[in-house]
N, C-alpha and C. Protein backbone atom coordinates (compact mmCIF):
# COMPACT_ATOMS: atom_id res chain seq x y z
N UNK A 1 -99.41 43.83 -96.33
CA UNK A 1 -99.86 44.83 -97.29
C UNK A 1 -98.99 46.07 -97.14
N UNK A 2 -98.45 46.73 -98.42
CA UNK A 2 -97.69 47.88 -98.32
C UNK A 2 -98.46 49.21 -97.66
N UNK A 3 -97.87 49.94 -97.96
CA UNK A 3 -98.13 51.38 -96.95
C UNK A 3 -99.04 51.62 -97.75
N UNK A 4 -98.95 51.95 -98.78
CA UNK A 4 -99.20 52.83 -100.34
C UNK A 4 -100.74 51.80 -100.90
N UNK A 5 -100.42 50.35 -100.59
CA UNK A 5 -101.74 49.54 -100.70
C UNK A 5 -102.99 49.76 -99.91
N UNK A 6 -102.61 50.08 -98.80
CA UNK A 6 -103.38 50.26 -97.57
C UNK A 6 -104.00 51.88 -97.56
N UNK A 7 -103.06 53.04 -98.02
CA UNK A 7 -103.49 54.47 -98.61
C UNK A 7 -104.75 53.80 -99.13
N UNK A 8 -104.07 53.56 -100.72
CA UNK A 8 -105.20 53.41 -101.77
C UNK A 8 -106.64 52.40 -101.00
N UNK A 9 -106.30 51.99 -100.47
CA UNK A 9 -107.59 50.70 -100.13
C UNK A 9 -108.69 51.93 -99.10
N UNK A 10 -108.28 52.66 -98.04
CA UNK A 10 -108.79 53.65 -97.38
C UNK A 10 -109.27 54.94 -98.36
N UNK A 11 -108.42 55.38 -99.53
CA UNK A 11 -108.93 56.35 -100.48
C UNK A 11 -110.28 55.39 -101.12
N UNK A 12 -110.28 54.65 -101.01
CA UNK A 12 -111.62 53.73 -101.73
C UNK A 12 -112.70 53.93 -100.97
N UNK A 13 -112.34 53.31 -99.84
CA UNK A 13 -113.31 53.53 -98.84
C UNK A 13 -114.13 54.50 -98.48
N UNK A 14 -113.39 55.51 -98.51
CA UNK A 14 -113.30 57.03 -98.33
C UNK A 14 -115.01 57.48 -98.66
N UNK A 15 -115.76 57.23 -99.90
CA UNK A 15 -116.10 57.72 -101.33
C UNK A 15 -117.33 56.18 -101.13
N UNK A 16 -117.13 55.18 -100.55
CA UNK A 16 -117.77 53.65 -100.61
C UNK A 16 -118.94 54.28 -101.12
N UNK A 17 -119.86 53.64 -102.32
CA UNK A 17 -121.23 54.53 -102.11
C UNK A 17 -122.33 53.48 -101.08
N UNK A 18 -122.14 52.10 -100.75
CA UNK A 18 -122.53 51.23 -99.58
C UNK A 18 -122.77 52.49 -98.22
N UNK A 19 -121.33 52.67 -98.31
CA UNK A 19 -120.85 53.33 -96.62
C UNK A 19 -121.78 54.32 -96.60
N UNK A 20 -121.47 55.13 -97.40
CA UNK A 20 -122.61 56.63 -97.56
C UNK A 20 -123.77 56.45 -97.15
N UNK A 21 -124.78 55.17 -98.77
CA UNK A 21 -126.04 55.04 -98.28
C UNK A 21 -126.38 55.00 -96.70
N UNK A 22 -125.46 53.95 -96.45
CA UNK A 22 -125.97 53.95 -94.73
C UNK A 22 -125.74 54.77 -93.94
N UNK A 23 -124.97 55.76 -94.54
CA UNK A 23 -124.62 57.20 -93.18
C UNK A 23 -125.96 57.76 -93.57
N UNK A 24 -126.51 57.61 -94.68
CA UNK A 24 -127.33 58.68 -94.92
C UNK A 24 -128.76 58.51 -94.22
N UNK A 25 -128.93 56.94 -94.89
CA UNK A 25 -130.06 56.64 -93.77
C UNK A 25 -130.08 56.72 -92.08
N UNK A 26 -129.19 56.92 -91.84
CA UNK A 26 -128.91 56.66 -90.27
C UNK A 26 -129.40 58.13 -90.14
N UNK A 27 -128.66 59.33 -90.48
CA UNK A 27 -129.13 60.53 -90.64
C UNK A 27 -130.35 60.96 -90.79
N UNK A 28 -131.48 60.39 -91.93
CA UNK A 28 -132.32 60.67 -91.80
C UNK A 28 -133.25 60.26 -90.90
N UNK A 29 -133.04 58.91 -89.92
CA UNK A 29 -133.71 58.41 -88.84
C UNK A 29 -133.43 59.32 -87.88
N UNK A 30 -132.69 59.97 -87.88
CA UNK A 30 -131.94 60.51 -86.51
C UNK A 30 -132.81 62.17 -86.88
N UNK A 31 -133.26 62.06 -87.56
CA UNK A 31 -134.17 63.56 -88.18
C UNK A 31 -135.37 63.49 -87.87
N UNK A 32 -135.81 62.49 -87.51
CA UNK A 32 -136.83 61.45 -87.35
C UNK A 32 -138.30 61.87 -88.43
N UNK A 33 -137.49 61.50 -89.43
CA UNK A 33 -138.25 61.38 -90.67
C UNK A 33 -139.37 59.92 -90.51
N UNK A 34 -140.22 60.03 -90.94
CA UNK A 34 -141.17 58.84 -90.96
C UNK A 34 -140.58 57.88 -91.59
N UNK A 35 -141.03 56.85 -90.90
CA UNK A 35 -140.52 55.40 -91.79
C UNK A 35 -140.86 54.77 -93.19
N UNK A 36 -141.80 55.44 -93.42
CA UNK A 36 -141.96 55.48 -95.06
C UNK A 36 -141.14 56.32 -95.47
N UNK A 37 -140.66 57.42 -95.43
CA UNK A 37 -140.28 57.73 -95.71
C UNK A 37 -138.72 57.46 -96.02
N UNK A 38 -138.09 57.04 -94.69
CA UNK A 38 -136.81 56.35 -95.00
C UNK A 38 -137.13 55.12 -95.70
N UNK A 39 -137.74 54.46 -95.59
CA UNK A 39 -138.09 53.51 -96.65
C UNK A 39 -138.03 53.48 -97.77
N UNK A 40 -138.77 54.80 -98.41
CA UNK A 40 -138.73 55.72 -99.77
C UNK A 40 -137.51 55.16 -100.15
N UNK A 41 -136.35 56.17 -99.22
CA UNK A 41 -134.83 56.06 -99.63
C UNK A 41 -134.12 55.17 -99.46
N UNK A 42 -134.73 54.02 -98.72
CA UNK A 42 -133.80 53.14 -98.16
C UNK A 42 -134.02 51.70 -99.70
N UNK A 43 -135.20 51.98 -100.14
CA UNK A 43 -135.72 50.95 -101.49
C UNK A 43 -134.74 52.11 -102.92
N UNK A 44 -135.35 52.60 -103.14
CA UNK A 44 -134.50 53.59 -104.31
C UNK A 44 -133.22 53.46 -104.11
N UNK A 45 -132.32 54.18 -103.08
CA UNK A 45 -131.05 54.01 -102.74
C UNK A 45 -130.18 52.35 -103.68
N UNK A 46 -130.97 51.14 -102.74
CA UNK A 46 -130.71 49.99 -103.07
C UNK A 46 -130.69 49.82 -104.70
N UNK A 47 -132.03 50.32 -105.12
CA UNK A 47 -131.69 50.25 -106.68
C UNK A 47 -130.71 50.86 -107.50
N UNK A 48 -130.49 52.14 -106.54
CA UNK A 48 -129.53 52.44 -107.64
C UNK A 48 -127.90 51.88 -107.07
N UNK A 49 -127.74 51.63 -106.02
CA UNK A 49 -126.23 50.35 -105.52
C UNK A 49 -126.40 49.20 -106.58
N UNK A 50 -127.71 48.72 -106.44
CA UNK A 50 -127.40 47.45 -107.95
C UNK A 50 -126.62 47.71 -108.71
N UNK A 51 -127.64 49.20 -109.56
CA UNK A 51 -127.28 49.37 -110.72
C UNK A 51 -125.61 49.41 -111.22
N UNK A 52 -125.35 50.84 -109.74
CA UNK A 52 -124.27 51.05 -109.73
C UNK A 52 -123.08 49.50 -109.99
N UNK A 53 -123.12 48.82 -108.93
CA UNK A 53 -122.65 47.60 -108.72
C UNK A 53 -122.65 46.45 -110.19
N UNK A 54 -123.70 47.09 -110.91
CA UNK A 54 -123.71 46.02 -112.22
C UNK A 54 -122.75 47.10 -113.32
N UNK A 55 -122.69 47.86 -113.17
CA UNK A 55 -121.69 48.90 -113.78
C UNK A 55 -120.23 48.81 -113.05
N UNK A 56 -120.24 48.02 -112.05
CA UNK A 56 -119.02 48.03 -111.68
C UNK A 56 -118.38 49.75 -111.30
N UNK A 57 -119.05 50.40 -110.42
CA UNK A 57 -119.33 51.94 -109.56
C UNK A 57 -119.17 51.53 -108.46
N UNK A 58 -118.17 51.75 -107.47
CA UNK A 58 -118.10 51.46 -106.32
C UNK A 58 -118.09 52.82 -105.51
N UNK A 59 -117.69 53.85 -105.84
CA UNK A 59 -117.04 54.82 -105.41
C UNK A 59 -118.30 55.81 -105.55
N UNK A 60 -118.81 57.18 -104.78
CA UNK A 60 -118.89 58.56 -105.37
C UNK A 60 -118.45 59.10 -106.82
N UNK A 61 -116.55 59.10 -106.00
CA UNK A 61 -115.94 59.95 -106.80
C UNK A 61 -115.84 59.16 -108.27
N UNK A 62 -116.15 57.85 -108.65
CA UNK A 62 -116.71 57.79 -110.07
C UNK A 62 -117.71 58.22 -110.88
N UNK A 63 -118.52 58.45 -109.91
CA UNK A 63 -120.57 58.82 -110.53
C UNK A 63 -120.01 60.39 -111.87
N UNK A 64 -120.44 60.22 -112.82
CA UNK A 64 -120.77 61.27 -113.88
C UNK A 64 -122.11 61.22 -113.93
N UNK A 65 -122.20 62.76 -114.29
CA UNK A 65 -123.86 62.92 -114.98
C UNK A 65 -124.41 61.97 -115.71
N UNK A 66 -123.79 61.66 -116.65
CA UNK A 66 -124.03 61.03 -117.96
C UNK A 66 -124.25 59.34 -117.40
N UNK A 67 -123.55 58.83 -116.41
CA UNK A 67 -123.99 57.83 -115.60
C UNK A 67 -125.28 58.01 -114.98
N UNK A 68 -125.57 59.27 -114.27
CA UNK A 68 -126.84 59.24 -113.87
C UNK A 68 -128.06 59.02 -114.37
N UNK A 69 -128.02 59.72 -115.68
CA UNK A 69 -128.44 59.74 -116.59
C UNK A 69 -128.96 58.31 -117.09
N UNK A 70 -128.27 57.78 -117.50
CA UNK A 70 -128.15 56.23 -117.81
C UNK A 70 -128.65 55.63 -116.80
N UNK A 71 -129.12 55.68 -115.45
CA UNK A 71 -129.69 55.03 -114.39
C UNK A 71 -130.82 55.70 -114.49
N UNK A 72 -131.60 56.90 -114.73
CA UNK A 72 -132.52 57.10 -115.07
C UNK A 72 -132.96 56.85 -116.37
N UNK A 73 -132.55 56.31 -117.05
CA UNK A 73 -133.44 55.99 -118.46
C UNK A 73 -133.58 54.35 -118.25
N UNK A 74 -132.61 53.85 -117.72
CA UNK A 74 -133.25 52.70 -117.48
C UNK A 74 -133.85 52.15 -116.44
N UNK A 75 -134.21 52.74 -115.36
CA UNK A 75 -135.52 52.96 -114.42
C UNK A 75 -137.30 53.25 -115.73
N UNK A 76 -136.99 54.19 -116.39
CA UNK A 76 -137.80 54.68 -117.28
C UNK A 76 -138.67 53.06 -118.09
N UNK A 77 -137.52 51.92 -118.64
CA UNK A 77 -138.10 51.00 -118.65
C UNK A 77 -138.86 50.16 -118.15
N UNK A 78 -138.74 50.48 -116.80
CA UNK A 78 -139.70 49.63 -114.97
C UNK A 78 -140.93 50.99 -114.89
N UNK A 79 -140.24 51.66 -114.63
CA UNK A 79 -141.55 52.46 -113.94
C UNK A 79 -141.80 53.96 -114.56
N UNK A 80 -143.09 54.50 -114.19
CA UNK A 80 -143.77 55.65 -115.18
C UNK A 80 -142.98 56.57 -114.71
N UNK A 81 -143.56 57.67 -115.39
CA UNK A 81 -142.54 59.24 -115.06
C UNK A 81 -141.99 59.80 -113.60
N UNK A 82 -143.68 59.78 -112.80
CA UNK A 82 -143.58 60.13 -111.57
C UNK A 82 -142.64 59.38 -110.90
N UNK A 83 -142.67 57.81 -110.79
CA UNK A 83 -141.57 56.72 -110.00
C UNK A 83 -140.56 57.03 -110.46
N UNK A 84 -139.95 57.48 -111.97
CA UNK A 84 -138.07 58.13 -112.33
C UNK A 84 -138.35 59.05 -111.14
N UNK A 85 -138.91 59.94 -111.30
CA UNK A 85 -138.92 61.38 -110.68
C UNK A 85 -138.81 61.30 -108.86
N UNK A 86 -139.34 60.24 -108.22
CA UNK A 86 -139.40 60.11 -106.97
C UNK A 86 -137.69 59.30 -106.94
N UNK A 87 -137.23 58.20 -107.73
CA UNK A 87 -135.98 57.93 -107.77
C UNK A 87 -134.89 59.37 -108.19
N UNK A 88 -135.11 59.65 -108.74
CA UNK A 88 -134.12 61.06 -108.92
C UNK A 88 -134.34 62.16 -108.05
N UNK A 89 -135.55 62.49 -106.88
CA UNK A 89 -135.09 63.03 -106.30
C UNK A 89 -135.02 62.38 -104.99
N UNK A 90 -135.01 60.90 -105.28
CA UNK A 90 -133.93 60.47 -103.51
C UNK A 90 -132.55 60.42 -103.59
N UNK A 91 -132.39 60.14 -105.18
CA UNK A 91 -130.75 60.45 -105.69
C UNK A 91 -130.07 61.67 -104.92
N UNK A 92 -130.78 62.55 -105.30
CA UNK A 92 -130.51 64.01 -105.38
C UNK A 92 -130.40 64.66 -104.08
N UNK A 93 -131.12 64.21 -102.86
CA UNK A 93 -131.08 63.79 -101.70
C UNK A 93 -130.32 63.61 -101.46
N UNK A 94 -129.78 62.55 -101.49
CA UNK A 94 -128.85 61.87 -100.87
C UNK A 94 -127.34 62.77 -101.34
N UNK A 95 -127.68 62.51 -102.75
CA UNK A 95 -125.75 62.92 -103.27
C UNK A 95 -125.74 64.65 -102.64
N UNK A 96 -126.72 65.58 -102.46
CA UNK A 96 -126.42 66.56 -101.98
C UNK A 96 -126.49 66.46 -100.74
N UNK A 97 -126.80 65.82 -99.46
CA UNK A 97 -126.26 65.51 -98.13
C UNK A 97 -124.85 65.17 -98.16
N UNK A 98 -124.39 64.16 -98.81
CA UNK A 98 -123.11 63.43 -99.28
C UNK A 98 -122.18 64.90 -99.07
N UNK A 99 -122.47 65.80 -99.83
CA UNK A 99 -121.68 66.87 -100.49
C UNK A 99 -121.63 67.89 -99.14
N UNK A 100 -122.48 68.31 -98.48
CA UNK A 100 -122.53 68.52 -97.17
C UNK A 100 -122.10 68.06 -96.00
N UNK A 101 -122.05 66.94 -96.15
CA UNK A 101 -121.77 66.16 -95.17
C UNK A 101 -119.88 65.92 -95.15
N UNK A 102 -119.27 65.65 -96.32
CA UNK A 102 -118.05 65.37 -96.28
C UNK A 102 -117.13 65.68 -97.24
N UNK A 103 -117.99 67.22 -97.75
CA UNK A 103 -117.41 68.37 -99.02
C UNK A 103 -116.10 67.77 -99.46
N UNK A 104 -116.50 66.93 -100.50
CA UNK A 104 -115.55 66.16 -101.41
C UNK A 104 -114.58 67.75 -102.45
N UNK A 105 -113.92 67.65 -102.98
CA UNK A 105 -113.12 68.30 -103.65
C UNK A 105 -113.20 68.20 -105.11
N UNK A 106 -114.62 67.53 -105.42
CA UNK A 106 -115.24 67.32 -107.11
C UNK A 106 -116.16 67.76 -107.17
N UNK A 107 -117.24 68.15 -108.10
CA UNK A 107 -118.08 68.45 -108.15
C UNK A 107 -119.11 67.41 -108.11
N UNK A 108 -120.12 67.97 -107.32
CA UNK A 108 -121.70 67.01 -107.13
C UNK A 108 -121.96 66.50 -109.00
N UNK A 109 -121.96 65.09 -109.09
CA UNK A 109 -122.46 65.15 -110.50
C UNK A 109 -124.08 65.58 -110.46
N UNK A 110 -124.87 65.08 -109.76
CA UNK A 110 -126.43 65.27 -110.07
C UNK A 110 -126.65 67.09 -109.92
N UNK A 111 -125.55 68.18 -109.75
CA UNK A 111 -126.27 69.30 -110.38
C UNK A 111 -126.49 69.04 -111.48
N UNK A 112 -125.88 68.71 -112.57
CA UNK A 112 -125.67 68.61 -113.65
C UNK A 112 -127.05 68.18 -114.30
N UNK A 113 -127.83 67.35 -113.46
CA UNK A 113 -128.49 66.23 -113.95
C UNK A 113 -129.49 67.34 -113.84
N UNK A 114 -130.54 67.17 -115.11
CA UNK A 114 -132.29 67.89 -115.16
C UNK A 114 -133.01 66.70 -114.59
N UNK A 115 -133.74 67.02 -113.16
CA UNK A 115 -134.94 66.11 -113.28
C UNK A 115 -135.81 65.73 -114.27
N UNK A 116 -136.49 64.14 -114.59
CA UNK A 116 -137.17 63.88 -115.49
C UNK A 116 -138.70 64.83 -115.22
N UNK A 117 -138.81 65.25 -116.42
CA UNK A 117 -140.13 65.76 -116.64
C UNK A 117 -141.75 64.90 -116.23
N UNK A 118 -142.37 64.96 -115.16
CA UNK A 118 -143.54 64.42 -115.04
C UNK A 118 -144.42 65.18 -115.60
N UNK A 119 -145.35 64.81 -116.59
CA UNK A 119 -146.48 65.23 -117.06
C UNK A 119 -148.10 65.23 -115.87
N UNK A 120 -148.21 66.38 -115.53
CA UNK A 120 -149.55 66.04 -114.23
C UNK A 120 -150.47 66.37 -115.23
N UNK A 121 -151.44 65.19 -115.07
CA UNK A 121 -152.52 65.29 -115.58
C UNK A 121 -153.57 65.17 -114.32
N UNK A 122 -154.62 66.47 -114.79
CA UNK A 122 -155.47 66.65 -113.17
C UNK A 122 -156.52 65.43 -113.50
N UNK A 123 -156.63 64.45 -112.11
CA UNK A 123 -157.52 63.93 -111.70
C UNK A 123 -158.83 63.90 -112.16
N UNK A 124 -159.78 63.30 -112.70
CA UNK A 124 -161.17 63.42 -112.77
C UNK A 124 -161.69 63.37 -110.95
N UNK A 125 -162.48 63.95 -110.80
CA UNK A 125 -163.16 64.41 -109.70
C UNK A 125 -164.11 63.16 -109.35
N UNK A 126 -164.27 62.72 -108.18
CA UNK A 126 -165.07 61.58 -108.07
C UNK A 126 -166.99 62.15 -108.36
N UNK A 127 -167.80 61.45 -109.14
CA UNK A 127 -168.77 61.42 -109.45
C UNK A 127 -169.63 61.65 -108.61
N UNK A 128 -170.36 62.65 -108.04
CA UNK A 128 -171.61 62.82 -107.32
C UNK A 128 -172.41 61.43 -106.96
N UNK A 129 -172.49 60.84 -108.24
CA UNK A 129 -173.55 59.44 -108.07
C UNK A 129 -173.17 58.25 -107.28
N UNK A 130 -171.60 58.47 -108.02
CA UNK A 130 -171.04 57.10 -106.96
C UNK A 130 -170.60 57.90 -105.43
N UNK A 131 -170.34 58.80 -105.11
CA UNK A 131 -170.66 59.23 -103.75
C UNK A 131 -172.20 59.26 -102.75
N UNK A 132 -173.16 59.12 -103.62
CA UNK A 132 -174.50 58.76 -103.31
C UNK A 132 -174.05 57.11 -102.94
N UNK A 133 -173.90 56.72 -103.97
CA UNK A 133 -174.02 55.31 -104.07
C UNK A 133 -173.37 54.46 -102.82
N UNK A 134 -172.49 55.65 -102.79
CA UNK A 134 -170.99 54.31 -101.62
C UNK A 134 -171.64 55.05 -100.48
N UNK A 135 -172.18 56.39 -100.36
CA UNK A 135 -173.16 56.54 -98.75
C UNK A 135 -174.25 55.61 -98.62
N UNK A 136 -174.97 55.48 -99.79
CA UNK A 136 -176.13 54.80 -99.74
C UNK A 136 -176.05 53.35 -98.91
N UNK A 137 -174.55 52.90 -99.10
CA UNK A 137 -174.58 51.01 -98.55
C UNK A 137 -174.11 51.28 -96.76
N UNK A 138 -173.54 52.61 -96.65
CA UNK A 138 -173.53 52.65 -94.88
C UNK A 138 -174.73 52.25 -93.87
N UNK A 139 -175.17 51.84 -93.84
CA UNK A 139 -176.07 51.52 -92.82
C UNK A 139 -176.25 52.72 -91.69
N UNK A 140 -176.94 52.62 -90.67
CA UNK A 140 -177.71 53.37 -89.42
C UNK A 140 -176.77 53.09 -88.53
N UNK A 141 -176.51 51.68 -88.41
CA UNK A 141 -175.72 51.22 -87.08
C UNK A 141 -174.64 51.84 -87.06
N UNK A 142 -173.85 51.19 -85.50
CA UNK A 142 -172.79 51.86 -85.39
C UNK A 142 -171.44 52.09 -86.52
N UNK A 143 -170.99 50.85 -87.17
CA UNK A 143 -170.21 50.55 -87.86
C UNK A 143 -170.85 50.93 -89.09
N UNK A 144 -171.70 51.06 -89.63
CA UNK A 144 -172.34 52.00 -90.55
C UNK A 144 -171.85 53.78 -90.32
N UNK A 145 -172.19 54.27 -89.50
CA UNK A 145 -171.93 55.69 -89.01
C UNK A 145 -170.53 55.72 -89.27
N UNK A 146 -169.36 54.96 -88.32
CA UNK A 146 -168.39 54.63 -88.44
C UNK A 146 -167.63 54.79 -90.23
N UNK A 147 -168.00 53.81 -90.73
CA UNK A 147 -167.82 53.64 -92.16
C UNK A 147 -168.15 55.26 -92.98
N UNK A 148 -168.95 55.71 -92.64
CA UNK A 148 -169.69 56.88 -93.13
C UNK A 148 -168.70 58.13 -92.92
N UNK A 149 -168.22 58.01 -91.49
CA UNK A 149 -167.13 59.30 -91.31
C UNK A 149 -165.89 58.83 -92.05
N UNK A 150 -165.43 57.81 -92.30
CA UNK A 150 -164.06 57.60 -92.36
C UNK A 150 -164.22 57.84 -94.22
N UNK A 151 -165.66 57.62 -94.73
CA UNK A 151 -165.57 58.00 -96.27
C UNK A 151 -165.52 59.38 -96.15
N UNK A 152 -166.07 59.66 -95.57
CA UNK A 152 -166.39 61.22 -95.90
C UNK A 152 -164.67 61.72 -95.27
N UNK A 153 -164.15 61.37 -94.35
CA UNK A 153 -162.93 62.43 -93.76
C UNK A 153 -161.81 61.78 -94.87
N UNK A 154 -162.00 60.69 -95.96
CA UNK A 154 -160.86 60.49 -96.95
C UNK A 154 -161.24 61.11 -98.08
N UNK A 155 -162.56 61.43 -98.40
CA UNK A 155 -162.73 62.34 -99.55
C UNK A 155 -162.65 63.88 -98.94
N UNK A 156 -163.22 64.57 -98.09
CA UNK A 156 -162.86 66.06 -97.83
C UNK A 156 -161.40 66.45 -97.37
N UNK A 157 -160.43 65.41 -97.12
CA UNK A 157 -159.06 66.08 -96.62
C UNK A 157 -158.30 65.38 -98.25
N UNK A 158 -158.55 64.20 -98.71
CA UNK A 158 -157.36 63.83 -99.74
C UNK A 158 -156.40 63.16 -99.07
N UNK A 159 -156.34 62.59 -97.33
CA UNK A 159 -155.88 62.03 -96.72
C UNK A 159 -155.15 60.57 -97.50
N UNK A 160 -154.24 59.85 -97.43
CA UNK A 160 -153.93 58.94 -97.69
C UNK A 160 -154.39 57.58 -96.64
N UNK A 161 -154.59 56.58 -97.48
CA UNK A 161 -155.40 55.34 -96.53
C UNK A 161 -154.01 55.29 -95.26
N UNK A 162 -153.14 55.16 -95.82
CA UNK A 162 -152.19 54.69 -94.68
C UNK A 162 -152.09 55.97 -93.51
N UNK A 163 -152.40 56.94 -93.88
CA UNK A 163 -152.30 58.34 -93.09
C UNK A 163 -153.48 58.03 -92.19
N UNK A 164 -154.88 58.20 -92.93
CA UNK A 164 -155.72 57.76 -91.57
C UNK A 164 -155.55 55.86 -90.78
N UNK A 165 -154.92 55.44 -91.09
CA UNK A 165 -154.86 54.54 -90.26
C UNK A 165 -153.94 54.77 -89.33
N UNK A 166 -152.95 55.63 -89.12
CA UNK A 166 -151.98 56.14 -88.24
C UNK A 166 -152.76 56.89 -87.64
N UNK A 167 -153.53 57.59 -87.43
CA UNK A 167 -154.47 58.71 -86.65
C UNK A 167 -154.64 57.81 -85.70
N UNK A 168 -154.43 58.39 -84.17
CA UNK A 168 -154.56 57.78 -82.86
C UNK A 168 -155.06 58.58 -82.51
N UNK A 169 -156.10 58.38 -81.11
CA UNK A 169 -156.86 59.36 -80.58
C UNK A 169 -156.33 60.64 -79.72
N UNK A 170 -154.93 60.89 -79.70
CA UNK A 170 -154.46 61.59 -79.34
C UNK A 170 -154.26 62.83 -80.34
N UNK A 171 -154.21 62.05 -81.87
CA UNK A 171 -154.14 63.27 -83.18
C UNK A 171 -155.30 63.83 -83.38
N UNK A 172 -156.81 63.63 -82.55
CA UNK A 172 -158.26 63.97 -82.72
C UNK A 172 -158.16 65.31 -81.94
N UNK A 173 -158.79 66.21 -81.84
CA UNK A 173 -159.02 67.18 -81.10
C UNK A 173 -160.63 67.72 -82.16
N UNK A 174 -161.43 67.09 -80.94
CA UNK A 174 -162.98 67.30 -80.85
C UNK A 174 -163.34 68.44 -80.71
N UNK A 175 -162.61 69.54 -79.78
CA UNK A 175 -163.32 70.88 -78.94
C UNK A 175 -163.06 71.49 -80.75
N UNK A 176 -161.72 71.58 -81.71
CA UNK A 176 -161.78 72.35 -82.63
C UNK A 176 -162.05 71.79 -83.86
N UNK A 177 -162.50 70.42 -83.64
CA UNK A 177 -162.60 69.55 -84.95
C UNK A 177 -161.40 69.66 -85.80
N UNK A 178 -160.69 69.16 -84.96
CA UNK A 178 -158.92 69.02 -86.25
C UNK A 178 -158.72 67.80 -85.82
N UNK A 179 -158.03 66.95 -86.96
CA UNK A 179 -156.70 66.25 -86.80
C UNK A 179 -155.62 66.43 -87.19
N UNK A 180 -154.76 65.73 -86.46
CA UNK A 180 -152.81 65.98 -86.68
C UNK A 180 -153.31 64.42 -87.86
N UNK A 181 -152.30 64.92 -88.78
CA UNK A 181 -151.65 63.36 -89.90
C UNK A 181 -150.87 64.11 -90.41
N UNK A 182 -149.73 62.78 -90.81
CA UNK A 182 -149.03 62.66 -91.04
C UNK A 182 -147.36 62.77 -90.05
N UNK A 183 -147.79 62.75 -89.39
CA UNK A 183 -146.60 62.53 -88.34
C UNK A 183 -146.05 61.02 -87.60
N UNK A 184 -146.42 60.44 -88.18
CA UNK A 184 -145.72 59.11 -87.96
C UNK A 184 -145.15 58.60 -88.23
């Protein structure tokens, strides 16, 4: 292989968006971000390497707005507003670490890019009756009582199911009635 073949093959490399993803995730483990959380990025990421990859995008330094763009509208066909919006900002994530990390000499395309608009619509409030209702089937016994705190500490905090199942008795503190979540 010539000199000049071997340049260009390393200028490729350079920019890989493969190589990146995985610097990036490695980075954020090393931050020690929760594993859902790299997960988050480590599933999104992948979708958008497909995409990229079915566009024939190998590089960074190819990505335009207007590409991005086009990977968010057709996410828009799979999933609702909020899921674009959680994909565009692991995008956004990532390509601005990228830009930090190894201050390319182009511009970041995703400034460019407007996050998709999520519409929040507030929650209906859970019903007095069916909170009667779902205390009413706890029982006396232990695993009754049991059952009884764990409804009541997922409706007064807004806790996520997977959040209190990570709670270890070390995240309890009895003397002030707190728990630690979300740190896992």
């Amino acid at each position: 292989m010539s000199q000049s073949a071997v340049r260009n093959q390393t200028i490729l490399l350079d920019d890989y968006i493969p190589v990146w993803v995985n610097e990036f995730l490695t980075s954020k483990k090393s931050e020690n971000l929760s594993p859902a959380s790299v997960r988050f990025y480590r599933v999104s990421l992948e979708a958008f390497m497909s995409y990229c990859g079915s566009h024939s995008m190998k590089t960074i330094s190819q990505l335009a707005p207007s590409f991005l763009r086009e990977f968010l509208l057709y996410l828009g066909d799979q999933h609702n507003a909020g899921g674009v919006h959680g994909y565009f900002r692991s995008l956004r994530a990532f390509l601005k670490w990228y830009w930090d990390e190894d201050e390319p000499d182009f511009q970041n395309p995703i400034a460019k890019v407007k996050p998709p608009k999520v519409n929040v619509e507030p929650l209906e409030p859970v019903d007095i009756q069916d909170v009667r209702r779902i205390m009413g089937t706890c029982k006396g016994d232990l695993l009754g009582r049991r059952d009884r705190a764990i409804f009541l500490f997922l409706l007064d905090t807004g806790v996520r199911a997977s959040e209190l199942l990570s709670i270890s008795l070390e995240d309890v503190n009895v003397i002030n009635r707190e728990v630690l979540v979300g740190l896992a």
